[in-house]
PDB file of N, CA and C in Angstrom:
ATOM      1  N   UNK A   1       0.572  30.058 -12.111  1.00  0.00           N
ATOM      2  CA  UNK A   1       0.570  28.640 -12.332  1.00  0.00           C
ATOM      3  C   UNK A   1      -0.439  28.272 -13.415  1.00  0.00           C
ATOM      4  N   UNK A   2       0.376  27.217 -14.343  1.00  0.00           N
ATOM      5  CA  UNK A   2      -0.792  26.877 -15.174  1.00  0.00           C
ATOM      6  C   UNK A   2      -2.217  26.168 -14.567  1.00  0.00           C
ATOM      7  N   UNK A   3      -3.465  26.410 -15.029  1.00  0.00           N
ATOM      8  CA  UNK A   3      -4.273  25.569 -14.825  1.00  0.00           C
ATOM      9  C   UNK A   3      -4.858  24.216 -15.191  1.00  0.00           C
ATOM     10  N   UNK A   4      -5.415  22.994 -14.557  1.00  0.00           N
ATOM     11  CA  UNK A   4      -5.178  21.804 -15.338  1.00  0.00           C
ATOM     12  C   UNK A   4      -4.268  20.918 -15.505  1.00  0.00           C
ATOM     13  N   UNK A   5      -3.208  21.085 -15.093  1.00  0.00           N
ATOM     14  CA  UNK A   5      -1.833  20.688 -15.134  1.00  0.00           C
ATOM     15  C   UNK A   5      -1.521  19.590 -13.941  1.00  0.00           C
ATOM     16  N   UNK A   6      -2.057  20.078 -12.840  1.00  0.00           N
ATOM     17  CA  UNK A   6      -2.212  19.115 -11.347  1.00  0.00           C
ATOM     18  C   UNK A   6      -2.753  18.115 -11.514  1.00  0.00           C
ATOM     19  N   UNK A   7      -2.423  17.046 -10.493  1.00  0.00           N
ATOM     20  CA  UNK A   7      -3.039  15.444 -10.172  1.00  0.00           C
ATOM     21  C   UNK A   7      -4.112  16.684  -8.937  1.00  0.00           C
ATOM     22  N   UNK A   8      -5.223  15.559  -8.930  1.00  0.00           N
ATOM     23  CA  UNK A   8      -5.762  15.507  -7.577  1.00  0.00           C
ATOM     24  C   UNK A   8      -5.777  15.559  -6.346  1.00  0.00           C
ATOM     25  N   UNK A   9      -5.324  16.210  -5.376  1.00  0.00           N
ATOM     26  CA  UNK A   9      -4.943  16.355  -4.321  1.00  0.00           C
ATOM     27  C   UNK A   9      -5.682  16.019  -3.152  1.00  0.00           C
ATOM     28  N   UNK A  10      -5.991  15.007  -3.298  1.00  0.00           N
ATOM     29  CA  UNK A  10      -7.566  14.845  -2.268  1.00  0.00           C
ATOM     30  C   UNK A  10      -6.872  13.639  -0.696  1.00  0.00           C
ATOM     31  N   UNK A  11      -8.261  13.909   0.121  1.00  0.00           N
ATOM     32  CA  UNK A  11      -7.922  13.066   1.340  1.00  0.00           C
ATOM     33  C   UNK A  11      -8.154  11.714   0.701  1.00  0.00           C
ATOM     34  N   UNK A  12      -7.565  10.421   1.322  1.00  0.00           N
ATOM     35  CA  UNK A  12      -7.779   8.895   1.075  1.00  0.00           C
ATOM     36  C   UNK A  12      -7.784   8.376   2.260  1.00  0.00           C
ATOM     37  N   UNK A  13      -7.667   7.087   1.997  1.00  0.00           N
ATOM     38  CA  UNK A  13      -7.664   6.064   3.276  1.00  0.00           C
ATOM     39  C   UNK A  13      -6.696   5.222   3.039  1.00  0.00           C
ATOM     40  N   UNK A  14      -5.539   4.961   3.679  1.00  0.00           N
ATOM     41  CA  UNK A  14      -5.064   3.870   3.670  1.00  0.00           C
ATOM     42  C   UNK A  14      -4.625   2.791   4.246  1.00  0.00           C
ATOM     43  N   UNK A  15      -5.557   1.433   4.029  1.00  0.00           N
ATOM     44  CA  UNK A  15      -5.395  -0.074   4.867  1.00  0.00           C
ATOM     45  C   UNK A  15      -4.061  -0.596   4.622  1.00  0.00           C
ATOM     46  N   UNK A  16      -3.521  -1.039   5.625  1.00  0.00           N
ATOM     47  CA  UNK A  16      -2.049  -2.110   6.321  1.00  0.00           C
ATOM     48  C   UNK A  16      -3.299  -2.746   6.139  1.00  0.00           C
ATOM     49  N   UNK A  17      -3.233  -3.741   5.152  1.00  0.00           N
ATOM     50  CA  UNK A  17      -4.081  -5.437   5.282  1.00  0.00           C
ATOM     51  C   UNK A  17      -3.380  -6.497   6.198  1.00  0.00           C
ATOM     52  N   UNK A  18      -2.051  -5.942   6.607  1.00  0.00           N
ATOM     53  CA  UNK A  18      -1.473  -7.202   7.414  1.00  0.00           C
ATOM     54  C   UNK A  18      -1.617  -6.848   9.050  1.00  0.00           C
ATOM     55  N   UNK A  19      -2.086  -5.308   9.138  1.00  0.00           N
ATOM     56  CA  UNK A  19      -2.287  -5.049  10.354  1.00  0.00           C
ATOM     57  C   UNK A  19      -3.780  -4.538  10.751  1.00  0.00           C
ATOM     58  N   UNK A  20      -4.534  -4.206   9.560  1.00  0.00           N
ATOM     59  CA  UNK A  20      -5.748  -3.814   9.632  1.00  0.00           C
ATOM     60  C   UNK A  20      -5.660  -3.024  10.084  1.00  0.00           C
ATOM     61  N   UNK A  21      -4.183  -1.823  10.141  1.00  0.00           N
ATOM     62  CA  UNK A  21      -4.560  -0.352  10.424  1.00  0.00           C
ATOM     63  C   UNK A  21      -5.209   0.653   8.801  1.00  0.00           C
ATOM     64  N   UNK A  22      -5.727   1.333   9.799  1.00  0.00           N
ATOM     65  CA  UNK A  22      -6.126   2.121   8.834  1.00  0.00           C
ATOM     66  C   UNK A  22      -5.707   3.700   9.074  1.00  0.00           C
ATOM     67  N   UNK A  23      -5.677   4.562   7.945  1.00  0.00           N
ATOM     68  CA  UNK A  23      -5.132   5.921   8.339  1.00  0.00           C
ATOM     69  C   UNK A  23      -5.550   7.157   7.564  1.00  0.00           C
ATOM     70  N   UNK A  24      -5.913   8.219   7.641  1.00  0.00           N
ATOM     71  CA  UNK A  24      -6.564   9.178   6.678  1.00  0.00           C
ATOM     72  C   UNK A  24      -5.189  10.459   6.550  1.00  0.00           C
ATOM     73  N   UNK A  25      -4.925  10.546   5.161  1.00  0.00           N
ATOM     74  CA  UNK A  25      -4.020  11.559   4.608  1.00  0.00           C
ATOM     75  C   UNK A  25      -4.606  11.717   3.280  1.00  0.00           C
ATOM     76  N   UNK A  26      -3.532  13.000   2.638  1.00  0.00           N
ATOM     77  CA  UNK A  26      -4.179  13.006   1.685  1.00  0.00           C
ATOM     78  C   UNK A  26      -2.808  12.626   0.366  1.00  0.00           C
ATOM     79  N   UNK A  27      -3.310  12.995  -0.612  1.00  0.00           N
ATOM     80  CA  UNK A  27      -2.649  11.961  -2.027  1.00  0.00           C
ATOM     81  C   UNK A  27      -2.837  12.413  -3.111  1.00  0.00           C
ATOM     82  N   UNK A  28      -2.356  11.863  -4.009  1.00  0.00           N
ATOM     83  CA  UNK A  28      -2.531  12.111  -5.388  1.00  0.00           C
ATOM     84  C   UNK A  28      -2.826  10.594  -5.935  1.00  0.00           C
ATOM     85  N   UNK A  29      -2.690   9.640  -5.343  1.00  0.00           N
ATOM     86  CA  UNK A  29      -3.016   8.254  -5.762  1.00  0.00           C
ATOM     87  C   UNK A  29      -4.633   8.053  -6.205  1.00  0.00           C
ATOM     88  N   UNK A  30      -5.005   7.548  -6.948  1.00  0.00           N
ATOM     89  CA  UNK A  30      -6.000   7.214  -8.025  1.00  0.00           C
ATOM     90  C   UNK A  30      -6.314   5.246  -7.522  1.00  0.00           C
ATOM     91  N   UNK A  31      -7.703   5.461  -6.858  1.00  0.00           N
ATOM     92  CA  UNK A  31      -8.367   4.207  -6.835  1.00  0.00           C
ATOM     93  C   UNK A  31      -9.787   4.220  -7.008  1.00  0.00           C
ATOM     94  N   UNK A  32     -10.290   2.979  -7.430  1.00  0.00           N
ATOM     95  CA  UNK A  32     -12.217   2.821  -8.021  1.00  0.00           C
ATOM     96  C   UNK A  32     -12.472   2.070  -6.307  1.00  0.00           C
ATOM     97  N   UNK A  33     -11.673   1.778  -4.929  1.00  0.00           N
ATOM     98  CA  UNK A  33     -12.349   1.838  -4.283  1.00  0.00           C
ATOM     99  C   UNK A  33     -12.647   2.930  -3.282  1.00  0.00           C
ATOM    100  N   UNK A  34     -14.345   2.868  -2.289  1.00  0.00           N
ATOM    101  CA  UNK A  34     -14.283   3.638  -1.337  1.00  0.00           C
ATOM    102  C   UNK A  34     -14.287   2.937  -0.396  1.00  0.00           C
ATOM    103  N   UNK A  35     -14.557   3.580   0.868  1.00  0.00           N
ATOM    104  CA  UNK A  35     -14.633   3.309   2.614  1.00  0.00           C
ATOM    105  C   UNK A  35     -15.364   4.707   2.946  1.00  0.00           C
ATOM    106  N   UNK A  36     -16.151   4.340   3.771  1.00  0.00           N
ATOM    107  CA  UNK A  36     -16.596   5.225   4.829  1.00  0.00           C
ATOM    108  C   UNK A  36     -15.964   5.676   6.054  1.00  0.00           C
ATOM    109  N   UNK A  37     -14.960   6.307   6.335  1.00  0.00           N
ATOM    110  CA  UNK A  37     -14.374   6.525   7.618  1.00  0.00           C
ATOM    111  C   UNK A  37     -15.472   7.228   8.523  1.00  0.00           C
ATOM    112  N   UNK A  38     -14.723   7.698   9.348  1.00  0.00           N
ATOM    113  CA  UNK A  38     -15.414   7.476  11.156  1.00  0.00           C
ATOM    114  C   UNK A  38     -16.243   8.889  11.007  1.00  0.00           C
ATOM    115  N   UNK A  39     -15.689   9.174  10.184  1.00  0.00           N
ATOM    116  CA  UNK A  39     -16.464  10.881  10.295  1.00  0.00           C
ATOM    117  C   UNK A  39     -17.760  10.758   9.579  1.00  0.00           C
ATOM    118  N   UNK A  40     -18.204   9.795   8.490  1.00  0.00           N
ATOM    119  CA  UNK A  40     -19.458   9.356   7.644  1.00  0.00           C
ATOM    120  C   UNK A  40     -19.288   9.708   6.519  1.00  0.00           C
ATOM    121  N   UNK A  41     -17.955   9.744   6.003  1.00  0.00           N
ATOM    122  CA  UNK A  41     -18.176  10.436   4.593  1.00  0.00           C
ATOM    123  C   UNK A  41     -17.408   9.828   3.648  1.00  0.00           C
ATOM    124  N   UNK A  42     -17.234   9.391   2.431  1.00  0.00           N
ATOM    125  CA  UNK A  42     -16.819   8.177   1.860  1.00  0.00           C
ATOM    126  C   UNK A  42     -15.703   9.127   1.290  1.00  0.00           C
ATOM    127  N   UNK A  43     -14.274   7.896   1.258  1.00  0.00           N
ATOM    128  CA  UNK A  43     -13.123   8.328   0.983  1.00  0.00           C
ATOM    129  C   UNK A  43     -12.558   7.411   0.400  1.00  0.00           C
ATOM    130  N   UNK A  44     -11.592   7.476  -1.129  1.00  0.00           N
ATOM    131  CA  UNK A  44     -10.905   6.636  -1.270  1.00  0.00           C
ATOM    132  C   UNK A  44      -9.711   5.741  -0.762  1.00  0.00           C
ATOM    133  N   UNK A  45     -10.258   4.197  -0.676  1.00  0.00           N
ATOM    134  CA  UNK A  45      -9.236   3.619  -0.193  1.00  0.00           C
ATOM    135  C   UNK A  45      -7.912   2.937  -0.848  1.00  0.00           C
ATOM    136  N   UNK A  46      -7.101   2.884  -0.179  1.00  0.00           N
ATOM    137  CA  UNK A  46      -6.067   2.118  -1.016  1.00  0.00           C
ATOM    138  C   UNK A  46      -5.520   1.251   0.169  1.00  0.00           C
ATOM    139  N   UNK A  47      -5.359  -0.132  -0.729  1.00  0.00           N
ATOM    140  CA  UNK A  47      -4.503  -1.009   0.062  1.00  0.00           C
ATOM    141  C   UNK A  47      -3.007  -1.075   0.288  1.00  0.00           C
ATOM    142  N   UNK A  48      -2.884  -1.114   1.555  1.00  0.00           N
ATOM    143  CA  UNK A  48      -1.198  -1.305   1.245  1.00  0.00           C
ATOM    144  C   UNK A  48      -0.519  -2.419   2.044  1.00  0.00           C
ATOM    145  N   UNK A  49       0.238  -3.486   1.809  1.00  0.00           N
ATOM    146  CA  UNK A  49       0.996  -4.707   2.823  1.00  0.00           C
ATOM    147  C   UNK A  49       1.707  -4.163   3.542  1.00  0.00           C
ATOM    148  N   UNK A  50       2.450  -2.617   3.757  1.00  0.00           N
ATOM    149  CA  UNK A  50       3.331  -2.369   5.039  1.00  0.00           C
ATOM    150  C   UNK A  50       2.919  -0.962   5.292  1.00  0.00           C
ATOM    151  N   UNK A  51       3.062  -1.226   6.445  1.00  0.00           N
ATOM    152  CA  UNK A  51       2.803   0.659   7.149  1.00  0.00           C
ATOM    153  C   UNK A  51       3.541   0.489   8.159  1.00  0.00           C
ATOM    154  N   UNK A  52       3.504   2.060   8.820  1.00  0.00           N
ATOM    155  CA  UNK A  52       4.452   1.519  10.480  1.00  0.00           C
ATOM    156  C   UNK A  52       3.948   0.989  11.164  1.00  0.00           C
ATOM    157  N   UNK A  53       2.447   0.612  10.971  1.00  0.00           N
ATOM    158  CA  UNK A  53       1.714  -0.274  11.877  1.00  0.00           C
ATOM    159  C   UNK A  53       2.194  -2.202  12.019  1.00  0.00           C
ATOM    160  N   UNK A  54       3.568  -1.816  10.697  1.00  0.00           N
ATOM    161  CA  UNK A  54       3.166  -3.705  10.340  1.00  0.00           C
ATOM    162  C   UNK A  54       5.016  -3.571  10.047  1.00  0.00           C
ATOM    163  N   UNK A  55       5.590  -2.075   9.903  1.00  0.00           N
ATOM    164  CA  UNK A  55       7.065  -2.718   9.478  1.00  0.00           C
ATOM    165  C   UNK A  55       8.019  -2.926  10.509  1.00  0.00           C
ATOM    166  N   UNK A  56       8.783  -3.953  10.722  1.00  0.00           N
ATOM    167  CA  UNK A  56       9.467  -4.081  11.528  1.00  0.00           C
ATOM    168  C   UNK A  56      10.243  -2.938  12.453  1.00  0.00           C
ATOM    169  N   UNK A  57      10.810  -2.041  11.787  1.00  0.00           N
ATOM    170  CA  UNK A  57      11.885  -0.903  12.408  1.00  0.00           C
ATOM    171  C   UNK A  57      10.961  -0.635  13.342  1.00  0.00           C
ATOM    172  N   UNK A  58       9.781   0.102  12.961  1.00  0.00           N
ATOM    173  CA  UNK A  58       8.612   0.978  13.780  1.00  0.00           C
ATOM    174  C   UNK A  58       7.902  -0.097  15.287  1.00  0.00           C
ATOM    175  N   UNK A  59       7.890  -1.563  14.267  1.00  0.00           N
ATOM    176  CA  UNK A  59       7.074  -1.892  15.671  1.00  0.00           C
ATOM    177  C   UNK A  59       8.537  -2.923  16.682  1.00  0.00           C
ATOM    178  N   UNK A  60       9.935  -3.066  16.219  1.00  0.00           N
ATOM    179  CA  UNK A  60      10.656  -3.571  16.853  1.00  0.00           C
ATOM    180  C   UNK A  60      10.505  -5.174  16.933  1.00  0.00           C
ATOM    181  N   UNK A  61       9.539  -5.918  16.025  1.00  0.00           N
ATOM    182  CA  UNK A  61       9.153  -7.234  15.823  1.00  0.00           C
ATOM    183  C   UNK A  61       9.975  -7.153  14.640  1.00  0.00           C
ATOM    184  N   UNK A  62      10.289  -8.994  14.821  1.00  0.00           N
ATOM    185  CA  UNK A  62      10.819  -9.634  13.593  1.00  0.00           C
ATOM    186  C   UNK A  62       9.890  -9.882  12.285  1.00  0.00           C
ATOM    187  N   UNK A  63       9.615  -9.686  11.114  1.00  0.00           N
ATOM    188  CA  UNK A  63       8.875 -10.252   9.969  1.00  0.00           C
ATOM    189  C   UNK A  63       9.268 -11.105   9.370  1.00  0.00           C
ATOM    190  N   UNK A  64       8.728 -12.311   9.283  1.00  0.00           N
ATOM    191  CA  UNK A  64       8.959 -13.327   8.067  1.00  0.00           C
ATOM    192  C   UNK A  64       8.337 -13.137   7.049  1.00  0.00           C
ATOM    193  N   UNK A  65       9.476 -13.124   6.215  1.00  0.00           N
ATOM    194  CA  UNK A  65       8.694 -12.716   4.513  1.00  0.00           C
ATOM    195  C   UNK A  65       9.067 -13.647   3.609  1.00  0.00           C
ATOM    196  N   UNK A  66       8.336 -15.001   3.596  1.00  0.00           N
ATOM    197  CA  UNK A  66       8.635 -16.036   2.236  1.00  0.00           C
ATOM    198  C   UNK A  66       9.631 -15.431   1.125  1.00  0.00           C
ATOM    199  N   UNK A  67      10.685 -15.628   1.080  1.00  0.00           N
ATOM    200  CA  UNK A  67      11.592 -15.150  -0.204  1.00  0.00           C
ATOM    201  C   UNK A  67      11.541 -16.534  -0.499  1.00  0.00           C
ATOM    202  N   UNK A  68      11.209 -17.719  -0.372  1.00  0.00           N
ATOM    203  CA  UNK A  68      11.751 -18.866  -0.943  1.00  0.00           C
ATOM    204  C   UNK A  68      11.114 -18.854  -2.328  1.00  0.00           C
ATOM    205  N   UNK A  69       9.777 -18.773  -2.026  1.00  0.00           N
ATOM    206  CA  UNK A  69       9.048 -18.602  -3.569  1.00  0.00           C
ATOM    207  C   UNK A  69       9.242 -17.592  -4.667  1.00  0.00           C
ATOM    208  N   UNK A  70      10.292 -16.100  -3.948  1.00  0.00           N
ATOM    209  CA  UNK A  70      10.902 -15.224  -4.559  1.00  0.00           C
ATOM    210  C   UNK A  70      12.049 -15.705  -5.907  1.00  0.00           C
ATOM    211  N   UNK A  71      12.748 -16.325  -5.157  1.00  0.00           N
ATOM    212  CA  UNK A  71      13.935 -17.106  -5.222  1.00  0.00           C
ATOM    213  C   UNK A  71      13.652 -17.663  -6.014  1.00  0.00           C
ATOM    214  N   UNK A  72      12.906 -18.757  -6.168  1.00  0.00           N
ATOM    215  CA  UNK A  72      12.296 -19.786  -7.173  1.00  0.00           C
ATOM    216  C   UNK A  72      11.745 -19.180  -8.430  1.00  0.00           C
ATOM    217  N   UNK A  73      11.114 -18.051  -8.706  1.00  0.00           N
ATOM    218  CA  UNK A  73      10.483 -17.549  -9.866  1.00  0.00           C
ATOM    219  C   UNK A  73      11.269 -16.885 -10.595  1.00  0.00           C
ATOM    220  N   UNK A  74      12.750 -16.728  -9.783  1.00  0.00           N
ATOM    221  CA  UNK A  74      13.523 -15.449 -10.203  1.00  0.00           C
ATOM    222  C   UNK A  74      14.521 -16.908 -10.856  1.00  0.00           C
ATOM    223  N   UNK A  75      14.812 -17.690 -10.242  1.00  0.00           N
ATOM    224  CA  UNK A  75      15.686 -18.647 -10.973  1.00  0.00           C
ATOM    225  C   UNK A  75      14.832 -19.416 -12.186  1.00  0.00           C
ATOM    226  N   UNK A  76      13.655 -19.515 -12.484  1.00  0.00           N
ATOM    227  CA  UNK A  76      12.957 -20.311 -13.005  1.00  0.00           C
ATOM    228  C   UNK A  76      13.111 -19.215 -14.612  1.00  0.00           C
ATOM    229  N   UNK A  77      12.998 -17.844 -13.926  1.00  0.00           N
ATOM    230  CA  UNK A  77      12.758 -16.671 -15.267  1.00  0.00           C
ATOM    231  C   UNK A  77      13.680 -16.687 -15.552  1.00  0.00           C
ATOM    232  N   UNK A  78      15.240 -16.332 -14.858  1.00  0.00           N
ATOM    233  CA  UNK A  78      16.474 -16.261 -15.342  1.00  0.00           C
ATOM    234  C   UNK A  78      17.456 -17.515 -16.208  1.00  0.00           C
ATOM    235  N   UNK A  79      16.871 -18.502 -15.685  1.00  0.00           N
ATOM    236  CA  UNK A  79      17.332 -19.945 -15.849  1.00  0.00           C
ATOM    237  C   UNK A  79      18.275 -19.564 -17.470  1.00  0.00           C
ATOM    238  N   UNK A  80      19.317 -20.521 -17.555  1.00  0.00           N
ATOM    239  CA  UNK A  80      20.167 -20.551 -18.702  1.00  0.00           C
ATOM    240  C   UNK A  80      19.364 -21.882 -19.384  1.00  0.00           C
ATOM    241  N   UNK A  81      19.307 -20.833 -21.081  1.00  0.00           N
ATOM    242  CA  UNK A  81      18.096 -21.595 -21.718  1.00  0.00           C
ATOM    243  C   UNK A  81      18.772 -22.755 -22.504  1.00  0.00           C
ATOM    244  N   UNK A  82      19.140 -23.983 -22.771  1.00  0.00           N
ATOM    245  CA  UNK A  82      20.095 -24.326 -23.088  1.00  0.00           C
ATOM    246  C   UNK A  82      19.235 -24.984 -25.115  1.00  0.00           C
TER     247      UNK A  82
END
């Protein structure tokens, strides 16, 4: 195998901000923040809005997800320019 060639393969952290779970795996994802997890040793975090802690299938709850304001930006960008 060439050398140099690889991303980073390291452990991270990653926050569900909508569930405030948190979870340690590892990644190739690239972030300037840390966290200290439970063990004392600082790890990069990354945020994320869904995990199975927060997506519907996994937890069997309904989610409301504002598409109205979706809707609106997408007609506002697309709009026929006259």
């Amino acid at each position: 195998m060439k050398k140099d060639i690889h991303p980073d393969y390291q452990e991270v952290i990653f926050h569900d901000t909508s569930s405030d779970f948190k979870f340690k795996t590892r990644s190739t994802v690239k972030t300037k923040e840390t966290i200290t997890w439970e063990d004392g040793k600082q790890y990069p975090l990354v945020k994320v809005e869904v995990s199975s802690a927060s997506h519907p299938f996994f937890t069997g709850k309904k989610l409301f997800v504002d598409t109205a304001g979706r809707v609106e930006k997408f007609q506002k960008k697309y709009q026929k320019k006259s």
